[in-house]
Protein backbone atom coordinates (compact mmCIF):
# COMPACT_ATOMS: atom_id res chain seq x y z
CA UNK A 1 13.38 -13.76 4.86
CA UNK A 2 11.34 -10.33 4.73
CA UNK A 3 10.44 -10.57 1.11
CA UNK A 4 7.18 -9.86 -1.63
CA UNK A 5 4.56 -11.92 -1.39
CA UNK A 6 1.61 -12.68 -3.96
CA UNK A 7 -1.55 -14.84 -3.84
CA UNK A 8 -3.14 -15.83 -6.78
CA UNK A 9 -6.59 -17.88 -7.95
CA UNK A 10 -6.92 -18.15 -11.35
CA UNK A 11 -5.80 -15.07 -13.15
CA UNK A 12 -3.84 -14.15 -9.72
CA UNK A 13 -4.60 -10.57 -7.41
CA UNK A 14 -2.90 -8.08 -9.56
CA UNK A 15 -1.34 -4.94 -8.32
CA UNK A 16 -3.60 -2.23 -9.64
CA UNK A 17 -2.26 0.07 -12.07
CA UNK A 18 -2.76 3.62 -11.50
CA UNK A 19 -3.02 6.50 -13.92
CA UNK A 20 0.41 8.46 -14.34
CA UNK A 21 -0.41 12.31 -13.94
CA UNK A 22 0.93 14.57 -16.62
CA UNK A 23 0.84 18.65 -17.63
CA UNK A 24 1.62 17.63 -21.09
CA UNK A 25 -1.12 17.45 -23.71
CA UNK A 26 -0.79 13.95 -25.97
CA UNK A 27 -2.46 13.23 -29.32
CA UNK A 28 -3.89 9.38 -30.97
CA UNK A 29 -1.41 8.55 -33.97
CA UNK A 30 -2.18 6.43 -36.78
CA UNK A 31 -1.32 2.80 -34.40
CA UNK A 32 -3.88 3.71 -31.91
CA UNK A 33 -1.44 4.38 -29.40
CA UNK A 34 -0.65 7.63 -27.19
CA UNK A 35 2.45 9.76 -27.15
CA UNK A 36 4.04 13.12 -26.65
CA UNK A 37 6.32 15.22 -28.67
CA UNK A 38 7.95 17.95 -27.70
CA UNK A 39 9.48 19.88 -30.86
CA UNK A 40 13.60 20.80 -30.69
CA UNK A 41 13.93 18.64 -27.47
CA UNK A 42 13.94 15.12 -29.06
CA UNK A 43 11.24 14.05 -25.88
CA UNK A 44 8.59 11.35 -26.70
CA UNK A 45 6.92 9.61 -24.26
CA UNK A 46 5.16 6.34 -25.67
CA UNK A 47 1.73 4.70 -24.00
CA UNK A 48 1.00 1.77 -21.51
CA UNK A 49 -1.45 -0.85 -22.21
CA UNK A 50 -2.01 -2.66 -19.13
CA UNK A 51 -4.52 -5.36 -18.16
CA UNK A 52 -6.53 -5.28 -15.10
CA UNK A 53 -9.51 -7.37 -14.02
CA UNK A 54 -9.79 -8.40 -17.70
CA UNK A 55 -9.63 -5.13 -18.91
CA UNK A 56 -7.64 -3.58 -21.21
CA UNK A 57 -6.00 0.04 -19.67
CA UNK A 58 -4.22 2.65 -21.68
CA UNK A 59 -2.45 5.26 -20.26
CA UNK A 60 0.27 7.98 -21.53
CA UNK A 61 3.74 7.16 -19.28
CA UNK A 62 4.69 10.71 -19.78
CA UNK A 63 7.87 9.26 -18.98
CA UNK A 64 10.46 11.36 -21.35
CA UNK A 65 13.52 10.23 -23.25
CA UNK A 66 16.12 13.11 -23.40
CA UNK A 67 19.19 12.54 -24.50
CA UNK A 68 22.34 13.34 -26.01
CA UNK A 69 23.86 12.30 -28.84
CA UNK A 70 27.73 11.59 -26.76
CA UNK A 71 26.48 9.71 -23.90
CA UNK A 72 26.09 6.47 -23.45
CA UNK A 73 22.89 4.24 -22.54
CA UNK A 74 24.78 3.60 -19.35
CA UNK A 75 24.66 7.48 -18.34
CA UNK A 76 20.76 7.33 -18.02
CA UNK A 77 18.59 7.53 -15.34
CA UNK A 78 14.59 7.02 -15.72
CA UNK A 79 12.89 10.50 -14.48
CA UNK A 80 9.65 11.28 -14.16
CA UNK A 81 8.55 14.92 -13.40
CA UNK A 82 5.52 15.62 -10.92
CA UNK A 83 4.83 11.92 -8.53
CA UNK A 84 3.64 9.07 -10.93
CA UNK A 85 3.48 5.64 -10.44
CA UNK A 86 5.10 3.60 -13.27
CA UNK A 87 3.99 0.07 -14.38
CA UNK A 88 4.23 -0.86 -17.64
CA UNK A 89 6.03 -3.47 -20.18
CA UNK A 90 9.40 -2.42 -21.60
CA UNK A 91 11.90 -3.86 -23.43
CA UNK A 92 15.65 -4.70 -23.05
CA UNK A 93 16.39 -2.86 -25.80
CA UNK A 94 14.39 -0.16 -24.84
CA UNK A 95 14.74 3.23 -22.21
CA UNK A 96 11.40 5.07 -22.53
CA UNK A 97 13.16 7.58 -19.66
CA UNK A 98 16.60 9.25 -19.70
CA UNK A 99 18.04 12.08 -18.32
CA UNK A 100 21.08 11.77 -18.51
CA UNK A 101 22.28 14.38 -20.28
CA UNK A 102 19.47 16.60 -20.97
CA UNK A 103 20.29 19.43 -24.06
CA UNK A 104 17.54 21.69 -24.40
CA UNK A 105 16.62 24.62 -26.66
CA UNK A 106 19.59 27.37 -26.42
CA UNK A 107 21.88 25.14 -24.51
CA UNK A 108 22.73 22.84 -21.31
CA UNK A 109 20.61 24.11 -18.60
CA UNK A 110 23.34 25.24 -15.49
CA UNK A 111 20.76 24.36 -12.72
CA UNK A 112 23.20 25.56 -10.19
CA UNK A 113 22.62 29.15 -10.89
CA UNK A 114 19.38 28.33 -9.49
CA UNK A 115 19.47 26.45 -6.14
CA UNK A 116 20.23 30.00 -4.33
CA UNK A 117 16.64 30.62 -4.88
CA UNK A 118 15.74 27.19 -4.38
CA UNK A 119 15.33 24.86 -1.27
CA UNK A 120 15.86 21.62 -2.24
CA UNK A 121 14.80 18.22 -0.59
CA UNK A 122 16.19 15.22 -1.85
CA UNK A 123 13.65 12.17 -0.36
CA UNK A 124 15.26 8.53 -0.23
CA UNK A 125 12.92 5.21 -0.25
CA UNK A 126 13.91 2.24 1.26
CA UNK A 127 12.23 -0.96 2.73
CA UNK A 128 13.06 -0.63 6.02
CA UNK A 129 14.10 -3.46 8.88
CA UNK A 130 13.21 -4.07 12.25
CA UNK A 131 16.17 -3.15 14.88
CA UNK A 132 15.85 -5.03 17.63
CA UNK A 133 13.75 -8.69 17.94
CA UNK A 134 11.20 -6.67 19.77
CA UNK A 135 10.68 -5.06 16.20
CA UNK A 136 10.48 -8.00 14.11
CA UNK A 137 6.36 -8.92 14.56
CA UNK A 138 5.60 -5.28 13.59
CA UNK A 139 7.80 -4.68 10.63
CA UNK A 140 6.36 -7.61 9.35
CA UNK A 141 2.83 -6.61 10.17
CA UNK A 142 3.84 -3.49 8.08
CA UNK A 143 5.26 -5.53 5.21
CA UNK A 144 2.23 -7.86 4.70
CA UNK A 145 -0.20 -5.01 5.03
CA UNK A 146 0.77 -3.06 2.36
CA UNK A 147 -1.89 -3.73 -0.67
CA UNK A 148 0.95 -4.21 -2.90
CA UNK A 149 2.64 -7.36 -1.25
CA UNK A 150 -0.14 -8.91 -0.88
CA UNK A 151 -3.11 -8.39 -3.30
CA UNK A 152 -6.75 -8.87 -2.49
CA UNK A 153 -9.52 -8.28 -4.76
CA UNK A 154 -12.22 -5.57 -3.72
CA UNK A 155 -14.12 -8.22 -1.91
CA UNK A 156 -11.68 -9.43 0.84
CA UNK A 157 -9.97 -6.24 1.11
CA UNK A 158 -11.47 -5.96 4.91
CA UNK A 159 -9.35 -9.18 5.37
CA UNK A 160 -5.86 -6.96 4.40
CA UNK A 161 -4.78 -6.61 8.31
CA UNK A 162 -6.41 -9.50 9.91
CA UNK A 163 -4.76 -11.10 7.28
CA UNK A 164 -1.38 -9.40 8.27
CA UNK A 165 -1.39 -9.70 11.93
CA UNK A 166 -1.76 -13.69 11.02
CA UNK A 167 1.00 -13.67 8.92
CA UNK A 168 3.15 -11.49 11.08
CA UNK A 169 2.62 -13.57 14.16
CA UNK A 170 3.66 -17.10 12.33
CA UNK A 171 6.51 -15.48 10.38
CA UNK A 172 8.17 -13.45 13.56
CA UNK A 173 9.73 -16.92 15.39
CA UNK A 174 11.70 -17.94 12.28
CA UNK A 175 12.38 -14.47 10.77
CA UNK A 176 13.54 -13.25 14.91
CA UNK A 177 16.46 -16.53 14.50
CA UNK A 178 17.74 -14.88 11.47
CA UNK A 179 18.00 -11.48 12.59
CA UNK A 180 19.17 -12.28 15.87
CA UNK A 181 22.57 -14.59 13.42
CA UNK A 182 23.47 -10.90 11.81
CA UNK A 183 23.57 -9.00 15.21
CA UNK A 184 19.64 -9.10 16.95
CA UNK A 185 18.68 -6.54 13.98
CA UNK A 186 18.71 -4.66 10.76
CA UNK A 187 21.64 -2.66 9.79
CA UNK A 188 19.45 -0.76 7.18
CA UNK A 189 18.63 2.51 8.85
CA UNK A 190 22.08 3.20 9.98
CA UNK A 191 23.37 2.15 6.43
CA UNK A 192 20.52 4.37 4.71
CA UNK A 193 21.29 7.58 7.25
CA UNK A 194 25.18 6.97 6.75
CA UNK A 195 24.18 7.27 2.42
CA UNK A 196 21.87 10.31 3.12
CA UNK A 197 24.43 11.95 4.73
CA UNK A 198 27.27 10.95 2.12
CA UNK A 199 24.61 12.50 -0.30
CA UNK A 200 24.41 15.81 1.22
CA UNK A 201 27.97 16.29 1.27
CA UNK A 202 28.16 15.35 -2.29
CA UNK A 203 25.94 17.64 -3.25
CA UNK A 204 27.11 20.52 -1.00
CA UNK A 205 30.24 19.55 -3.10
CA UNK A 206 28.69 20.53 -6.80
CA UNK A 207 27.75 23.59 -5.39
CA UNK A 208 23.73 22.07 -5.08
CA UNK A 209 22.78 22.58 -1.76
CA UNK A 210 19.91 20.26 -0.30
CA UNK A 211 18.70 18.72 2.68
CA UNK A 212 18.18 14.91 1.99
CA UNK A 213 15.72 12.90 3.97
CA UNK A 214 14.74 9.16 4.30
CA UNK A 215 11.71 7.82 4.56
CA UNK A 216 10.69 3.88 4.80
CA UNK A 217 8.47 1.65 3.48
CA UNK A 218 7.63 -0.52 6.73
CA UNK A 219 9.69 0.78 9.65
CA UNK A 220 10.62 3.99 10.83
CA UNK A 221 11.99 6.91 9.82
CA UNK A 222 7.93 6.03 8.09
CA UNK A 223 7.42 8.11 4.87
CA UNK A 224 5.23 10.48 6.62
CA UNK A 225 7.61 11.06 9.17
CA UNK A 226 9.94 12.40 6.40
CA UNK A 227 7.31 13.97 4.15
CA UNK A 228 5.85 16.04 6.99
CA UNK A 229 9.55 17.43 8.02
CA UNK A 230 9.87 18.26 4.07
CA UNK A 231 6.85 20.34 4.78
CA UNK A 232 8.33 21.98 7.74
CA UNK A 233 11.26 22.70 6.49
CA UNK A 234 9.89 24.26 3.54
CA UNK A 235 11.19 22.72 0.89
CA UNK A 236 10.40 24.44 -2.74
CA UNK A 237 11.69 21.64 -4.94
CA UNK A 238 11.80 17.63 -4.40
CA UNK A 239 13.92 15.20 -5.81
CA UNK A 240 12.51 11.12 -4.83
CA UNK A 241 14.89 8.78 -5.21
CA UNK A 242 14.44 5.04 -4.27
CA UNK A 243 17.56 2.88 -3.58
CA UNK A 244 16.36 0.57 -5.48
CA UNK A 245 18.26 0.41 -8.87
CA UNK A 246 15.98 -1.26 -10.48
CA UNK A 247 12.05 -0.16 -10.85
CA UNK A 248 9.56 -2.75 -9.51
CA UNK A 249 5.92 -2.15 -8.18
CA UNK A 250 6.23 -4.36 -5.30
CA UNK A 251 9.32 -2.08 -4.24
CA UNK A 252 9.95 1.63 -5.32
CA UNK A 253 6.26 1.38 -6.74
CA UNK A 254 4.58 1.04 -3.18
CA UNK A 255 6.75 3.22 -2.15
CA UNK A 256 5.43 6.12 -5.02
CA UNK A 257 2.09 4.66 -4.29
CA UNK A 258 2.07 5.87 -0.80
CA UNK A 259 3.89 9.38 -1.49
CA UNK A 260 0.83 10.04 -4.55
CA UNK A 261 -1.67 9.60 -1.89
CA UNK A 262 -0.33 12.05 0.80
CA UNK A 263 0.73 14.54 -2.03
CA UNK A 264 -2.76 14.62 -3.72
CA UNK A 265 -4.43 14.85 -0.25
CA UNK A 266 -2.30 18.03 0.99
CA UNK A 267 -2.82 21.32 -0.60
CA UNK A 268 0.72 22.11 -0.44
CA UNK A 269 2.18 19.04 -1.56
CA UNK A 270 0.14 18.82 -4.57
CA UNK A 271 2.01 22.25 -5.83
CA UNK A 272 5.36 21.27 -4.92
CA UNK A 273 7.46 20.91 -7.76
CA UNK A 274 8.68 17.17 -7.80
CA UNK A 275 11.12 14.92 -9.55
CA UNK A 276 11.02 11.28 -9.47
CA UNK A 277 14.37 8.95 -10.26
CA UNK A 278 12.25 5.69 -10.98
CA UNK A 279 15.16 3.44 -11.63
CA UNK A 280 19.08 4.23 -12.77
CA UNK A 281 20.33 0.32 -12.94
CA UNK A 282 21.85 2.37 -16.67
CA UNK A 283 23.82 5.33 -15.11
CA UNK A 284 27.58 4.84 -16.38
CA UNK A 285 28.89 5.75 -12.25
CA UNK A 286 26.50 2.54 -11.00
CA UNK A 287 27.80 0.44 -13.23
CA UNK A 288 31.44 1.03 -13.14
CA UNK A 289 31.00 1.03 -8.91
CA UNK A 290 29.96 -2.65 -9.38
CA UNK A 291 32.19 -3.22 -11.91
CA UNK A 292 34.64 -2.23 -9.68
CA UNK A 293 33.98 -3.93 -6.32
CA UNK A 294 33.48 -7.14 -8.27
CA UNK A 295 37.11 -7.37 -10.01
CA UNK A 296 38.41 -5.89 -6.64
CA UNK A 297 36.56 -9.19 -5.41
CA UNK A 298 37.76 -11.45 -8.18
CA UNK A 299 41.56 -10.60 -7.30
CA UNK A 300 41.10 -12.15 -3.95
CA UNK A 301 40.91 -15.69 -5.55
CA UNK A 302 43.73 -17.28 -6.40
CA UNK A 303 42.45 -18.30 -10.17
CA UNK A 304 40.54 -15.23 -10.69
CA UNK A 305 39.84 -16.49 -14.05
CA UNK A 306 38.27 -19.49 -13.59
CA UNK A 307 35.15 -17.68 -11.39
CA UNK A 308 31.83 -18.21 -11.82
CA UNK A 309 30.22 -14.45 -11.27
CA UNK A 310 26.62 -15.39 -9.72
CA UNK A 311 24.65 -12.16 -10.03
CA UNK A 312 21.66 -12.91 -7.47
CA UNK A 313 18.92 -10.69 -7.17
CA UNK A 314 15.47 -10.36 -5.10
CA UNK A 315 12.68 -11.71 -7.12
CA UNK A 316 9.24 -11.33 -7.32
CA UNK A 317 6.11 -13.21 -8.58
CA UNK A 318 5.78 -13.85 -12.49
CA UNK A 319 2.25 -12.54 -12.28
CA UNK A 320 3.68 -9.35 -11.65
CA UNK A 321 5.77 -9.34 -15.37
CA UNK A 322 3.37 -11.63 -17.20
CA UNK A 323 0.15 -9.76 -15.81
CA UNK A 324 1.13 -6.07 -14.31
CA UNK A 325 3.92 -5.06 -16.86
CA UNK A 326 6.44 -5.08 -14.05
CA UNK A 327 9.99 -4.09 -15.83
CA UNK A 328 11.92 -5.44 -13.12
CA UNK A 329 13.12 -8.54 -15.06
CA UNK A 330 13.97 -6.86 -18.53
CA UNK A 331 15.32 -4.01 -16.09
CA UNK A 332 17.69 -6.41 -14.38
CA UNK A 333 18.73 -8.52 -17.44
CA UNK A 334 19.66 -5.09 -19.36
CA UNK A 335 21.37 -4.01 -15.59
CA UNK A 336 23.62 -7.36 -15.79
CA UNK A 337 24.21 -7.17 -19.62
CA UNK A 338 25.87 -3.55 -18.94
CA UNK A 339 27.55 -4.83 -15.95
CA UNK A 340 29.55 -7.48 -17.91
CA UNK A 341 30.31 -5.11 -20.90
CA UNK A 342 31.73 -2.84 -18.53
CA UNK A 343 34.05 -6.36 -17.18
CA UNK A 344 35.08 -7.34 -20.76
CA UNK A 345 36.26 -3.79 -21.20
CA UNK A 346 38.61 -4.00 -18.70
CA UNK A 347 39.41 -7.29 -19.77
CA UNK A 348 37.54 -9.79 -17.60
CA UNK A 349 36.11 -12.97 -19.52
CA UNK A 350 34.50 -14.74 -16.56
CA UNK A 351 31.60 -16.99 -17.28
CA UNK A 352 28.39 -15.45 -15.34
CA UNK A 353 24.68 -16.59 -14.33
CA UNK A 354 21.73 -14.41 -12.70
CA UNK A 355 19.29 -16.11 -10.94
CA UNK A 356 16.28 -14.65 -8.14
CA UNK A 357 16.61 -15.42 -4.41
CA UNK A 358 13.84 -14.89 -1.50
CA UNK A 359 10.86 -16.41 -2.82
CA UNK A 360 8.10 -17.19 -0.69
CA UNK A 361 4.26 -17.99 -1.23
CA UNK A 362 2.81 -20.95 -3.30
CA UNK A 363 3.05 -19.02 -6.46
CA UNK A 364 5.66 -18.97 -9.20
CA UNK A 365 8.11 -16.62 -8.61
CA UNK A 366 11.29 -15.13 -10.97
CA UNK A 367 13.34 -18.41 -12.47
CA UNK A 368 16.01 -19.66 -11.96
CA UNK A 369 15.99 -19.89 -8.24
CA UNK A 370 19.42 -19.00 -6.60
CA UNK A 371 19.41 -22.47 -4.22
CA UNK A 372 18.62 -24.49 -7.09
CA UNK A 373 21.50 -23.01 -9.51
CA UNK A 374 23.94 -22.96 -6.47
CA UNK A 375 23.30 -27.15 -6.23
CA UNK A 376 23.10 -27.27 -10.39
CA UNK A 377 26.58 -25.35 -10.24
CA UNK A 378 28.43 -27.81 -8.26
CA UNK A 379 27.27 -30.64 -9.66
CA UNK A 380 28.61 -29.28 -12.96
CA UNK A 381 31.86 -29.05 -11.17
CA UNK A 382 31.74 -25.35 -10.59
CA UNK A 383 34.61 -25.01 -7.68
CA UNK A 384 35.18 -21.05 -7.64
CA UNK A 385 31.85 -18.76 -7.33
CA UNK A 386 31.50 -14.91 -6.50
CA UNK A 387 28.15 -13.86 -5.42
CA UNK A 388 27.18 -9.90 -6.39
CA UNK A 389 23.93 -9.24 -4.97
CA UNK A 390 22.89 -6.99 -7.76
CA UNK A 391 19.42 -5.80 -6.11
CA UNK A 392 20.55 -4.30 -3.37
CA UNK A 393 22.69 -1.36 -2.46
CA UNK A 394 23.04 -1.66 1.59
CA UNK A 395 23.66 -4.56 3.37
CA UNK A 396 20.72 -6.07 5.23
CA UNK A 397 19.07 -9.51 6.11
CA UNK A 398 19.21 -10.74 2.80
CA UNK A 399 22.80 -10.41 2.40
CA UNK A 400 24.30 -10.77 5.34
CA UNK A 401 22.43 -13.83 6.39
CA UNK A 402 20.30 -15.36 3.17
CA UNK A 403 23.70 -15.46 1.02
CA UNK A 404 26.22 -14.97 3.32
CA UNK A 405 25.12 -17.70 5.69
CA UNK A 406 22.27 -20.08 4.19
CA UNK A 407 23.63 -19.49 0.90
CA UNK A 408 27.21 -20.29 1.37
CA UNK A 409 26.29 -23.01 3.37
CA UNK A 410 24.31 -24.78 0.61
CA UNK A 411 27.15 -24.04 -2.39
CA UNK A 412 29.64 -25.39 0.12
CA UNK A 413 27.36 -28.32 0.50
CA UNK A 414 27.29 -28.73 -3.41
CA UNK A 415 30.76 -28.62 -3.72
CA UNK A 416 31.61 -25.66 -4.46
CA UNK A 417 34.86 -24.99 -2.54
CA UNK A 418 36.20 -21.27 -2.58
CA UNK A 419 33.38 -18.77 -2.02
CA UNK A 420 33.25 -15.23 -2.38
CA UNK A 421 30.67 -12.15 -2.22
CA UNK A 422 31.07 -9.03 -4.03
CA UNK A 423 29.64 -6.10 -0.73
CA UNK A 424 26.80 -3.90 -1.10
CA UNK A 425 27.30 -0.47 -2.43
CA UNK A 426 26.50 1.18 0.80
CA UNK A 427 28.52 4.26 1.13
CA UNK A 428 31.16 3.51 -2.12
CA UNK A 429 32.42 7.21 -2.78
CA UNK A 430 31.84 6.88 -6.62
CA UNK A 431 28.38 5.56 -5.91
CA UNK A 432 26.94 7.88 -3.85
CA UNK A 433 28.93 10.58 -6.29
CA UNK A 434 26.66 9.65 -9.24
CA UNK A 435 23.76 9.48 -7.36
CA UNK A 436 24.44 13.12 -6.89
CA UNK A 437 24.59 13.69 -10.08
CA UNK A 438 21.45 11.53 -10.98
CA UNK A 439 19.63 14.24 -8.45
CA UNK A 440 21.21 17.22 -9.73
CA UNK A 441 20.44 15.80 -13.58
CA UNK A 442 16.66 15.75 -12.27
CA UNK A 443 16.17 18.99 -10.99
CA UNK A 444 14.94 20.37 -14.14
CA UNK A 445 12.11 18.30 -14.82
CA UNK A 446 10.75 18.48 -11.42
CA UNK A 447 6.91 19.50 -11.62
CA UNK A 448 3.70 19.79 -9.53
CA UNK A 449 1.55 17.20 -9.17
CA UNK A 450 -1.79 17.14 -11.07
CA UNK A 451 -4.98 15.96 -8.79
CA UNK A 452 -6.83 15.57 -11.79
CA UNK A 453 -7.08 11.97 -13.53
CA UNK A 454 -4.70 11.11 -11.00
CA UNK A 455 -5.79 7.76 -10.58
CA UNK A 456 -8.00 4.40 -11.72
CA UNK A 457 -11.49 5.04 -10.38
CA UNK A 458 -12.08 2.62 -8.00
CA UNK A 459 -14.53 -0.31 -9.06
CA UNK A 460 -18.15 0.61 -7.80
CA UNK A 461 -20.91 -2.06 -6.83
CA UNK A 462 -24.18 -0.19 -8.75
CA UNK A 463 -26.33 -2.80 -6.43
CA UNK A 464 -25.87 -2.65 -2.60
CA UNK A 465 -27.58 -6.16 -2.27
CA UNK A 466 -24.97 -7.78 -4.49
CA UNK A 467 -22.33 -6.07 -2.43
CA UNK A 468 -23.86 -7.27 0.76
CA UNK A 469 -24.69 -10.70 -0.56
CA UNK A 470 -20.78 -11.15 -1.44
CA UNK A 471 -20.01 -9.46 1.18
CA UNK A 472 -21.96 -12.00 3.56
CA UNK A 473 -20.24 -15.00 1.53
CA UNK A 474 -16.77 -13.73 1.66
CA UNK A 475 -16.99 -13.60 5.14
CA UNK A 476 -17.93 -16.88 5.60
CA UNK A 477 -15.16 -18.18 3.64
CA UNK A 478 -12.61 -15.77 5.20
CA UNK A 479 -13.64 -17.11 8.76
CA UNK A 480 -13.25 -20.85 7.38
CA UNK A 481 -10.23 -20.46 5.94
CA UNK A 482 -8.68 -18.72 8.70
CA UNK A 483 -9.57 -20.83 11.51
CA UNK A 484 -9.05 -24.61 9.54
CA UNK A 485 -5.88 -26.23 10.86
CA UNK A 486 -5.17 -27.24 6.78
CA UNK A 487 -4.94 -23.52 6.21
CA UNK A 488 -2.78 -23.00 8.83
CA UNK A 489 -0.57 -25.63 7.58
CA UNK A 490 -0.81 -24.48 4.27
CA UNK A 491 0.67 -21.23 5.46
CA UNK A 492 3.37 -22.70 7.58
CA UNK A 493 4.66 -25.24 4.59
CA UNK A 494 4.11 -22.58 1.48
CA UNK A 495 4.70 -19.11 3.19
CA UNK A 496 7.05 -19.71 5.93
């Protein structure tokens, strides 16, 4: 599979965290910790503490929570205003980031009025997928290039791409066979164009005009293909939403990553007012489309009742929750919890389980592993199972031939004898309806960039022959490890 990979040696290659921007001004209170008030608006925004290289980093998320007092957790979206990277540790319990609802001073803001002196871009992220075989060795080249699948201290950064194209050219043969069992390639650009469009028309629909682009992370459309036809098409006011539902730095994180660079390198970018929908796993219309295409799902068995609902989603290393205050996992727990309330509202009991499929790499990744549940499951004497693939919201290699093939084949194997999986999302009218809301709830806090502080200074070798002199020895022990046959091996049986 085409999935996040992480190396580690000792403390592990951390993604590095990089300073949120903000126009806000923050103060130290009495716990040595940052935050933000805004009077009459009910807005804090608390402070990161991050580690990196042994450090300890603290930042202000400048990530606001507005809400109001009638809606629901479940309504909520997390926003940021201006093009930030998040990373940082949250809790369950917690959503530092909601705009929901938004009441401000003198009333609910009508942004409508508005958008007939506005020109409005709307800017999906997704991963991409090769779409024919001929694509495959590339889009992986892409995938295991990008700094924050793979992370390399400052040292062996030089080794990023040779590192890639080595990767890329053992991976192709056995990723090519499965993308050649769903149809010779990824369905995920049509899928993502078919939403984009569903999203206009949404929007033309609540009287919010906006042109809505998509840009991806490792095959084309490429992000700058869509960022530089946002700049010709003058747009005055950006909304970036990733398909992801959930927030994590290895996904819609890289993605940010990459628009923060090309924003605070063009003079025009950096002043264009810009919204960012982080995550919205919480918003009330997300969670009752799922809820809804899983008891539509459950009806198709002929004991709906005695279903096992097997939430699996994409996981990623535990370095990157442990060490990089990922919130993927407490973002996915809280995304399932809300899921099943929604269920037992409308009266469905079921017994459920979420465990993390797609793990590659010899490091430890999200636990439980889906293969390893789907045996423990039928050896329990689990005979009826549903499988929601909770991460995604298009169908793609993962669903349509991970689960759908390898991992029906296994829980058939196990003994598990009536099989079912819940679709993805893709163009569900209610789900692409909220996600026009989510946009049109952003709109307000949409603000320029700031190019100051913008980022983590880089670390800086004060003596060139101790640069050189690692330099020297890091290249030695790139070349060895490249060329032995034991490394080679090592990728085949722990990558691939």
């Amino acid at each position: 599979m085409d999935v996040t990979i992480a190396f580690t040696s000792g403390g592990g290659f951390l993604p590095k965290m990089r300073r949120p921007t903000s126009n806000f001004h923050t103060f130290i209170n009495n716990n040595n910790s940052s935050s933000l008030v805004c009077p009459r608006n009910r807005v804090t925004a608390p402070s990161c503490k991050l580690s990196y290289d042994g450090k300890q980093i603290y930042y202000l998320s400048h990530e606001a929570s507005v809400t109001q007092s009638s809606e629901s957790t479940a309504t909520k979206s997390n926003v940021l205003g201006g093009l930030s990277l998040r990373s940082q540790k949250q809790s369950v319990a917690k959503t530092f980031c909601s705009v929901g609802a938004c009441t401000y001073p003198g009333g609910a803001v009508d942004y409508q009025s508005h958008t007939a002196e506005e020109n409005v871009g709307v800017l999906l992220l997704n991963l991409g997928g090769p779409e024919t075989l001929h694509d495959v060795q590339p889009f992986l080249y892409n995938l295991f290039a990008d700094p924050d699948i793979i992370r390399l201290p400052r040292l062996f950064r030089f080794l990023q791409r040779p590192l890639a194209q080595l990767i890329s050219v053992l991976r192709a043969p056995k990723s090519k066979e499965g993308y050649a069992a769903i149809g010779g390639g990824s369905p995920l650009r049509k899928i993502t164009n078919d939403q984009a469009t569903a999203l206009k028309m949404a929007l033309e629909g609540k009287e919010v005009p906006a042109n809505v682009y998509v840009a991806m992370r490792y095959w084309h459309p490429f992000t700058e293909e869509a960022v530089r036809q946002i700049k010709n098409d003058g747009i005055t006011k950006l909304v970036v939403l990733p398909l992801y539902p959930q927030f994590s730095i290895s996904t819609s994180g890289s993605s940010i990553r990459v628009l923060q660079s090309m924003f605070r390198n063009d003079a025009h970018l950096s002043s264009l007012p810009v919204a960012v929908i982080q995550s919205w796993y919480q918003r009330e219309g997300y969670v009752k489309s799922m809820a809804d295409l899983i008891a539509k799902e459950l009806a198709n068995f002929s004991e709906p009742e005695e279903v096992m609902i097997f939430f699996s989603a994409h996981g990623v290393p535990v370095s990157y929750i442990e060490d990089a205050g990922d919130p993927y996992k407490a973002q996915m727990e809280e995304c399932i919890l809300l899921i099943m309330q929604e269920l037992k509202a409308r009266g469905v009991e079921n017994n459920h389980t979420l465990a993390y499929q797609s793990r590659v790499g010899p490091v430890q990744w999200l636990k439980p592993y889906t293969d390893e549940v789907l045996v423990e499951l039928g050896q329990k004497g689990v005979k009826s199972l549903l499988v929601v693939p909770v991460s995604f919201v298009s169908e793609h290699i993962e669903t349509l031939e991970e689960i759908d093939m390898e991992y029906k084949h296994l829980a058939l194997e196990s003994g598990i004898s009536n099989w079912g999986r819940v679709p993805a999302l893709n163009c569900t009218p209610s789900f692409i309806n909220d996600l026009a809301d989510a946009v049109i709830e952003a709109l307000p806090s949409a603000m320029a960039m700031s190019t100051s502080n913008s980022s983590l200074k880089e670390e800086v070798y004060d003596d060139p022959m101790r640069y050189v002199t690692r330099l020297f020895f890091g290249s030695i022990l790139a070349f060895v490890l490249l060329l032995s046959p034991k490394a080679i091996m090592a990728f085949r049986n722990n990558i691939f």
